[in-house]
N, C-alpha and C. Protein backbone atom coordinates (compact mmCIF):
# COMPACT_ATOMS: atom_id res chain seq x y z
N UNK A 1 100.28 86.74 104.99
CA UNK A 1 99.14 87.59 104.70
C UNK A 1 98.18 87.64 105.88
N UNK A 2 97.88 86.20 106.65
CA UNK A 2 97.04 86.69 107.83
C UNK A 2 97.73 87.87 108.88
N UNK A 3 98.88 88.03 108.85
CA UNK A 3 99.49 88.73 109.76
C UNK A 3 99.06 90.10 109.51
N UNK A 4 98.89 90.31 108.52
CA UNK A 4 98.51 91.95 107.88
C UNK A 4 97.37 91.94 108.11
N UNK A 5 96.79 90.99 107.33
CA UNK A 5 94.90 91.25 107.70
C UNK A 5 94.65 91.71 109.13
N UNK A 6 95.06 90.88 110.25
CA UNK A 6 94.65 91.25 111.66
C UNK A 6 95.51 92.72 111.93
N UNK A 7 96.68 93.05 111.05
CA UNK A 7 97.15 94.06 111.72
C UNK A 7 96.58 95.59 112.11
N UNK A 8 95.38 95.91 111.23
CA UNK A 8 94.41 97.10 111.76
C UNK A 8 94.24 96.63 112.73
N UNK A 9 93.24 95.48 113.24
CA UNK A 9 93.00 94.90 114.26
C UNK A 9 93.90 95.27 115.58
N UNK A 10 94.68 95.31 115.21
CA UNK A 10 95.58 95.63 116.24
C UNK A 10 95.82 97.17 116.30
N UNK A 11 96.02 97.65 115.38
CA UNK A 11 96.40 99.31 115.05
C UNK A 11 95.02 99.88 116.00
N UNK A 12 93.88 99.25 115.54
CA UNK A 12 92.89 99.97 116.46
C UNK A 12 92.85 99.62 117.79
N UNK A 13 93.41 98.65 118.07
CA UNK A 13 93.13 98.68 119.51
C UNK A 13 94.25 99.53 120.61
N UNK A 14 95.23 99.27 119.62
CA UNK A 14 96.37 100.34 120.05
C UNK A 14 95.94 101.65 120.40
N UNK A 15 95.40 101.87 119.20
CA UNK A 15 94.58 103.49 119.15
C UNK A 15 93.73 103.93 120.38
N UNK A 16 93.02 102.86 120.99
CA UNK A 16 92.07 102.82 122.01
C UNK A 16 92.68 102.82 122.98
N UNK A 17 94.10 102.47 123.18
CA UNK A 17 95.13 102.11 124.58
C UNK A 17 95.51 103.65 124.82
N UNK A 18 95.95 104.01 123.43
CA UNK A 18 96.89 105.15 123.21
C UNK A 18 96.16 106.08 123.83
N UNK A 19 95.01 106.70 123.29
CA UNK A 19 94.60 108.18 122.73
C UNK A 19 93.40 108.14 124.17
N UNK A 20 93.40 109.23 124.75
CA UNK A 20 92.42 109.22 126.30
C UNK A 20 90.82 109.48 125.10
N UNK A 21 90.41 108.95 125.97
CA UNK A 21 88.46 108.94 125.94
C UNK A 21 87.88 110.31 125.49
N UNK A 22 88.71 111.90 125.68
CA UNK A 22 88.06 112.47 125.67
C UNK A 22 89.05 113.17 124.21
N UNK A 23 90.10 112.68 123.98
CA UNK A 23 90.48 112.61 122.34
C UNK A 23 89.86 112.20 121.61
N UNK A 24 89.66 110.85 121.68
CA UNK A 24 88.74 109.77 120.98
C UNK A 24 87.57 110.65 120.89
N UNK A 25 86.74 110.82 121.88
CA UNK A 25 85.10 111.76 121.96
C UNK A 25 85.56 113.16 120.91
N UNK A 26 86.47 113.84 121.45
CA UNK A 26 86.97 115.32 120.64
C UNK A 26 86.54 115.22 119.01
N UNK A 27 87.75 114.13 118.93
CA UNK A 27 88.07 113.73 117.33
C UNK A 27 87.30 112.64 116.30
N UNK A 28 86.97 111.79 116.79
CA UNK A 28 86.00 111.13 116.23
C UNK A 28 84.62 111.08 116.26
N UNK A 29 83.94 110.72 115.06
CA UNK A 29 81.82 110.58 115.46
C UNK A 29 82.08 109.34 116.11
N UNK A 30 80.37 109.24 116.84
CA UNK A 30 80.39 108.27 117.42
C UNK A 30 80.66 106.82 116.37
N UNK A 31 80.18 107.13 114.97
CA UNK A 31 80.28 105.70 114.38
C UNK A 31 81.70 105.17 114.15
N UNK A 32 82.51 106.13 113.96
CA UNK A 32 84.36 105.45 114.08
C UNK A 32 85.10 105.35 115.07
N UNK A 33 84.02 106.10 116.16
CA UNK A 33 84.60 105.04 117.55
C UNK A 33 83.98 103.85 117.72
N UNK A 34 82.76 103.65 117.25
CA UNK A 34 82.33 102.46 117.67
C UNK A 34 82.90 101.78 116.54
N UNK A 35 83.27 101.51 115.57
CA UNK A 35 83.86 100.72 114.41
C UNK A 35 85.52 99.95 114.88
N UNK A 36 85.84 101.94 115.18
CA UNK A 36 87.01 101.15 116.40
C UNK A 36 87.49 99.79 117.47
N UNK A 37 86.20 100.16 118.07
CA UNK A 37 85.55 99.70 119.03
C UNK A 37 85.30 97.89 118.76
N UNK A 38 85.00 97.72 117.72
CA UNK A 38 84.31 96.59 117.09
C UNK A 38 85.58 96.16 116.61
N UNK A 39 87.11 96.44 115.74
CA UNK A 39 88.12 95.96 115.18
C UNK A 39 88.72 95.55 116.26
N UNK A 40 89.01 96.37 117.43
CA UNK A 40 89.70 95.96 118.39
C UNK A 40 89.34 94.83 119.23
N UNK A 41 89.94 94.46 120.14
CA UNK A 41 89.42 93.15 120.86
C UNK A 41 88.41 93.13 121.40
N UNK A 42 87.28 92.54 121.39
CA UNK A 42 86.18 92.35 122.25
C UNK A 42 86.54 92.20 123.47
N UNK A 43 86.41 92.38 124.67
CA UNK A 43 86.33 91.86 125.94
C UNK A 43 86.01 89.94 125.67
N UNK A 44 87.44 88.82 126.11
CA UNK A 44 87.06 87.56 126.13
C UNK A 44 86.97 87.20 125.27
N UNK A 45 87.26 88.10 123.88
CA UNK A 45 87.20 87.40 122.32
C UNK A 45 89.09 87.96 121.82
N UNK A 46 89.67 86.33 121.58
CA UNK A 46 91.97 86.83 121.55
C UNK A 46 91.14 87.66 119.81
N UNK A 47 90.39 88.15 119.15
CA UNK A 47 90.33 88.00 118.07
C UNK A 47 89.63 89.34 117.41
N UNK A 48 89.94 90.24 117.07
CA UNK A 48 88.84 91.43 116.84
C UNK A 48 87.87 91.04 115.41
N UNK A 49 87.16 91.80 115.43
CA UNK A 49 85.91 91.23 114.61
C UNK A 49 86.24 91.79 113.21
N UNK A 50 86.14 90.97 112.26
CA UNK A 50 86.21 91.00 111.18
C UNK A 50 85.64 92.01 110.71
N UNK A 51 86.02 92.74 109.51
CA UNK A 51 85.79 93.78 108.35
C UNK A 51 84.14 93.55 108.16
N UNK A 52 84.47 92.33 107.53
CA UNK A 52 82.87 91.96 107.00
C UNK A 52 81.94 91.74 107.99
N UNK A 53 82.17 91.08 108.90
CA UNK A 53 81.35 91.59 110.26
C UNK A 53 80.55 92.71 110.72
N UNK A 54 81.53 93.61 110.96
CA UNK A 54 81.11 95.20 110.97
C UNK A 54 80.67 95.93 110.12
N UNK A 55 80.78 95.46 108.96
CA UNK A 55 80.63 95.96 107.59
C UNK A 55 78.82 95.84 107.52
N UNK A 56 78.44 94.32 107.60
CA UNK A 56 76.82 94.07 108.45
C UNK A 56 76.57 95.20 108.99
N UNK A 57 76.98 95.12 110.15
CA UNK A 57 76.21 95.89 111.46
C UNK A 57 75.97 97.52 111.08
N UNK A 58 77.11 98.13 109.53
CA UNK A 58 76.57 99.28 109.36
C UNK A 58 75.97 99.34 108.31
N UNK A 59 75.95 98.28 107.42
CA UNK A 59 75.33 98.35 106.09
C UNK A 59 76.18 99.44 105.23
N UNK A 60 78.05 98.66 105.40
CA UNK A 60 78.71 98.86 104.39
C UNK A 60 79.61 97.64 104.36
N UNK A 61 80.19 98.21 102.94
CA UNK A 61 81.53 96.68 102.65
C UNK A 61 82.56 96.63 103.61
N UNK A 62 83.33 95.93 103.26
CA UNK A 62 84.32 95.45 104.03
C UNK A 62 85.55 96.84 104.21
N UNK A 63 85.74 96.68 102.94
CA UNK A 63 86.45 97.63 102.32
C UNK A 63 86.17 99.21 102.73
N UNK A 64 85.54 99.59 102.82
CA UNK A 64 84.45 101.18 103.70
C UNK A 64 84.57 100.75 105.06
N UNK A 65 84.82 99.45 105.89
CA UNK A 65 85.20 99.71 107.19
C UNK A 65 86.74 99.60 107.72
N UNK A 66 87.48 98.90 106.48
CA UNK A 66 88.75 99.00 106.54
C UNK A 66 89.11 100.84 106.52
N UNK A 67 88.55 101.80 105.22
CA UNK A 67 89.27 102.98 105.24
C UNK A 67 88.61 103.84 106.84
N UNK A 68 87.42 103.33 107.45
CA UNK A 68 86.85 104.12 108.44
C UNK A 68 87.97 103.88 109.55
N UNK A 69 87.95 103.05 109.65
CA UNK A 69 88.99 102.69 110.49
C UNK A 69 90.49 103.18 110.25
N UNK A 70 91.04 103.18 109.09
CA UNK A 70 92.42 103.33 108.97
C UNK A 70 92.49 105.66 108.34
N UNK A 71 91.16 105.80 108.36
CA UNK A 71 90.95 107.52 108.52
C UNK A 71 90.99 107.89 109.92
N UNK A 72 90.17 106.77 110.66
CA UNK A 72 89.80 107.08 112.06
C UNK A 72 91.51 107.42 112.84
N UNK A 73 92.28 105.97 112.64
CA UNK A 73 94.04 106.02 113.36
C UNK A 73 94.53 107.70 112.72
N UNK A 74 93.97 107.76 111.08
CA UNK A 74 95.36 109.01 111.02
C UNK A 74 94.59 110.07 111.81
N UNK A 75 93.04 110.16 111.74
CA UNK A 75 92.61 111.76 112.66
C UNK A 75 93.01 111.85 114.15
N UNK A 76 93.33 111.06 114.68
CA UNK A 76 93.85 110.59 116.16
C UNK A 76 95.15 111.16 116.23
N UNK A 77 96.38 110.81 114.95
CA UNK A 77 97.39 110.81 115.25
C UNK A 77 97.94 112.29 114.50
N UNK A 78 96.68 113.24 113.52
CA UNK A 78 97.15 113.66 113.57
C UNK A 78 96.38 115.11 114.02
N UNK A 79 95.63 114.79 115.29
CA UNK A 79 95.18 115.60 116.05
C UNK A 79 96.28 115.76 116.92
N UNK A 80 96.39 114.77 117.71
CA UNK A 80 98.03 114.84 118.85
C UNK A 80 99.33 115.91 118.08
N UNK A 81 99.38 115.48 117.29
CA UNK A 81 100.22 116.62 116.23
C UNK A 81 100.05 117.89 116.76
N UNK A 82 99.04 117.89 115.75
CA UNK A 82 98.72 119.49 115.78
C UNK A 82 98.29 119.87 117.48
N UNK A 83 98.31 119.52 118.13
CA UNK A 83 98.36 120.00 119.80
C UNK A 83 99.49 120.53 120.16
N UNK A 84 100.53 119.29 119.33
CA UNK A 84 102.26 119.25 120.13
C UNK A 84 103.15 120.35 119.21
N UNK A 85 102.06 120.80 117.72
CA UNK A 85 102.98 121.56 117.05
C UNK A 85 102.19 123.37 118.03
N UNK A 86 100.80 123.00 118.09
CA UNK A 86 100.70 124.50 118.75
C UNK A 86 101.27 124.82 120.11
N UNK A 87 101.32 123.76 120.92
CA UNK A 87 102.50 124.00 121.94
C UNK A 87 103.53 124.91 121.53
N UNK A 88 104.25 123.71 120.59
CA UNK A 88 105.65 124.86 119.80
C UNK A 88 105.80 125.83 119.82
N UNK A 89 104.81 126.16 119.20
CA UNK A 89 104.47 127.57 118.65
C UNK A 89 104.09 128.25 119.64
N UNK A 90 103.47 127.90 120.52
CA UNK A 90 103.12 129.34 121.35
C UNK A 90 104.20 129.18 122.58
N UNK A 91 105.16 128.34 122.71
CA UNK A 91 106.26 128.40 123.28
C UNK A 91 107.57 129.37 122.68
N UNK A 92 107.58 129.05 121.38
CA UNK A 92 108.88 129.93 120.82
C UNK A 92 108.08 131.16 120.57
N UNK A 93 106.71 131.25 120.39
CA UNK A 93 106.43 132.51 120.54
C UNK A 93 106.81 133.38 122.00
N UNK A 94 106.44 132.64 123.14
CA UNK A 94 106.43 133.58 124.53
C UNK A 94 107.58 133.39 124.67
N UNK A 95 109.37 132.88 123.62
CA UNK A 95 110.15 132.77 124.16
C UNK A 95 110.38 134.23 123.56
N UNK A 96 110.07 134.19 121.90
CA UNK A 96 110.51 135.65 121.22
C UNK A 96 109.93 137.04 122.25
N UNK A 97 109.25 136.68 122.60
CA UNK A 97 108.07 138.22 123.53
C UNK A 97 109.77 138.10 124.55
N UNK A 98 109.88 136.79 125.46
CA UNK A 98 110.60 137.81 126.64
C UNK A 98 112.14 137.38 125.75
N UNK A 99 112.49 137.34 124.66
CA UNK A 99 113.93 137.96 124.33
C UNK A 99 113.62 139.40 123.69
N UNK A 100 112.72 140.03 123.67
CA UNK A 100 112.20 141.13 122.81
C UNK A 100 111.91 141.79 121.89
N UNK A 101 111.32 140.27 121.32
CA UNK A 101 111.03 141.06 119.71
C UNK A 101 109.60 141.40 119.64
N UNK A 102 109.53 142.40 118.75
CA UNK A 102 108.38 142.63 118.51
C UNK A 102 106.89 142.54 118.17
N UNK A 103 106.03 142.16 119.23
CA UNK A 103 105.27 141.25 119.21
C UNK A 103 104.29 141.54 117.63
N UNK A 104 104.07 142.73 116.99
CA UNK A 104 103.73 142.60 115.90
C UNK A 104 104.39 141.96 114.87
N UNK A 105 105.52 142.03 115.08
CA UNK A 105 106.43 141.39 114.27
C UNK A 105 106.33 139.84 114.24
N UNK A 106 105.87 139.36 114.91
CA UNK A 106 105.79 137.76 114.64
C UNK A 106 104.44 137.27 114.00
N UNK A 107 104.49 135.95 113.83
CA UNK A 107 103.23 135.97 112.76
C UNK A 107 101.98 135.36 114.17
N UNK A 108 101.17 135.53 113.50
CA UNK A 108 99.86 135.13 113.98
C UNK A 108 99.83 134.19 114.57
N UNK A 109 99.17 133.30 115.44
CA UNK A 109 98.97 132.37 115.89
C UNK A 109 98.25 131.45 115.17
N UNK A 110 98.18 130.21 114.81
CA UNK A 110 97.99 129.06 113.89
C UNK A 110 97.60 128.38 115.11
N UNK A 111 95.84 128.36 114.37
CA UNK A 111 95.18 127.20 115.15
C UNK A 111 94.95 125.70 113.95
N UNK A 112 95.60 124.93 114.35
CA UNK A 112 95.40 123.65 113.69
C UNK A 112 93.84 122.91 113.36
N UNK A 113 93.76 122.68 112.55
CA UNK A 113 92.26 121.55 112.13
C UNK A 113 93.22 120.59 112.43
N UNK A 114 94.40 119.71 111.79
CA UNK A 114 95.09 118.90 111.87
C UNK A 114 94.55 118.35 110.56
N UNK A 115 94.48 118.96 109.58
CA UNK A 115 94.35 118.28 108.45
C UNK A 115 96.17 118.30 108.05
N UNK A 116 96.61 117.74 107.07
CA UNK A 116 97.94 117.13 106.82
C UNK A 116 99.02 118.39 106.32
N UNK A 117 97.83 119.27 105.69
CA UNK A 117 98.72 119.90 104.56
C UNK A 117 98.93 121.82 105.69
N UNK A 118 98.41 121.68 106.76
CA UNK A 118 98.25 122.84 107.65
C UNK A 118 99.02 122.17 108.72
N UNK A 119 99.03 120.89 108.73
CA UNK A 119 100.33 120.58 109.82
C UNK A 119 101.79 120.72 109.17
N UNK A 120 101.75 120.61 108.00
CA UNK A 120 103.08 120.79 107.37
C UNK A 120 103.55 121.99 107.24
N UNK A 121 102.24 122.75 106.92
CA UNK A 121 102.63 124.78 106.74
C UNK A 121 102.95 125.07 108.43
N UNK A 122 102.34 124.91 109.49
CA UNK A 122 102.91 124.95 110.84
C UNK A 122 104.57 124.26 111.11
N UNK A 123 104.57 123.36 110.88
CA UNK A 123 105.96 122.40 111.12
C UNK A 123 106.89 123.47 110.46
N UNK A 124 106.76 124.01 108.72
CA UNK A 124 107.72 124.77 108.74
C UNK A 124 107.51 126.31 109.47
N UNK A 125 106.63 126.93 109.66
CA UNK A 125 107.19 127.91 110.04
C UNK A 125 107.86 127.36 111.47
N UNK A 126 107.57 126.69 112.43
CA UNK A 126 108.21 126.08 113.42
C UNK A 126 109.50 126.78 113.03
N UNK A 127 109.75 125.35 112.41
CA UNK A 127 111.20 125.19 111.76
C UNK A 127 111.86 126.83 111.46
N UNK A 128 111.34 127.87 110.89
CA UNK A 128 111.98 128.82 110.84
C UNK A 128 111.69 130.00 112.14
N UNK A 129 110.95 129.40 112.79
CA UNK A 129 111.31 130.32 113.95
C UNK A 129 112.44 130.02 115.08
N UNK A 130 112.08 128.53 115.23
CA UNK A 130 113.45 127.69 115.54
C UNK A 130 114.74 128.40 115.37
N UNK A 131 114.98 128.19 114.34
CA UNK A 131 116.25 128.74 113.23
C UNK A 131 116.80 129.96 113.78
N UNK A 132 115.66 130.90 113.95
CA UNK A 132 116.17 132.39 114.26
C UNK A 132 116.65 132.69 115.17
């Protein structure tokens, strides 16, 4: 069980390795980067700071900095998404333009929020333009 407890701990600091400064700035408020910020390793501390710790410093529970934190990893991961799915898309789009189809004929361009359920409606049409 300690292994899990520290494992956000780790998930966020990952997150901080992973995702450039100006993702992090894009996609998150300043308070779930700094929460981030606070799970992950301190500079000189092997140990990131406890739930209830941080939980103090904002005047919430433990539990409210566990989900800030574990909302904060999915908006990160699924911002990168929705970047790599509009790539897609406007790739198999400019592939359909120079095989010659009709540029009315294709659908609209899909700008992502990267909320879950608009990355999934993108992924499939992907998937069926793919196909064609």
């Amino acid at each position: 069980m300690a292994g899990k407890r520290n494992d956000r701990g780790e998930k966020a600091a990952e997150a901080l390795r992973t995702y450039t400064s100006e993702e992090i700035r894009t996609v998150l408020t300043d308070r779930e980067v700094e929460i981030l910020r606070l799970r992950a390793r301190n500079p000189g501390d092997p140990r990131p700071m406890t739930l209830k710790a941080i939980g103090k410093i904002f005047g919430v529970n433990r539990e409210r900095v566990r989900a800030i934190v574990n909302a904060s990893i999915r908006k990160l991961e699924n911002h990168r998404e929705a970047l790599e799915l509009e790539r897609r898309q406007a790739a198999n789009q400019a592939r359909a333009i120079r095989e010659g189809v009709d540029v009315d004929a294709l659908p609209s361009r899909i700008v992502v929020n990267g909320s879950p359920r608009r990355l999934r409606d993108l992924r499939k049409m992907i998937q069926r333009e793919e196909s064609q």
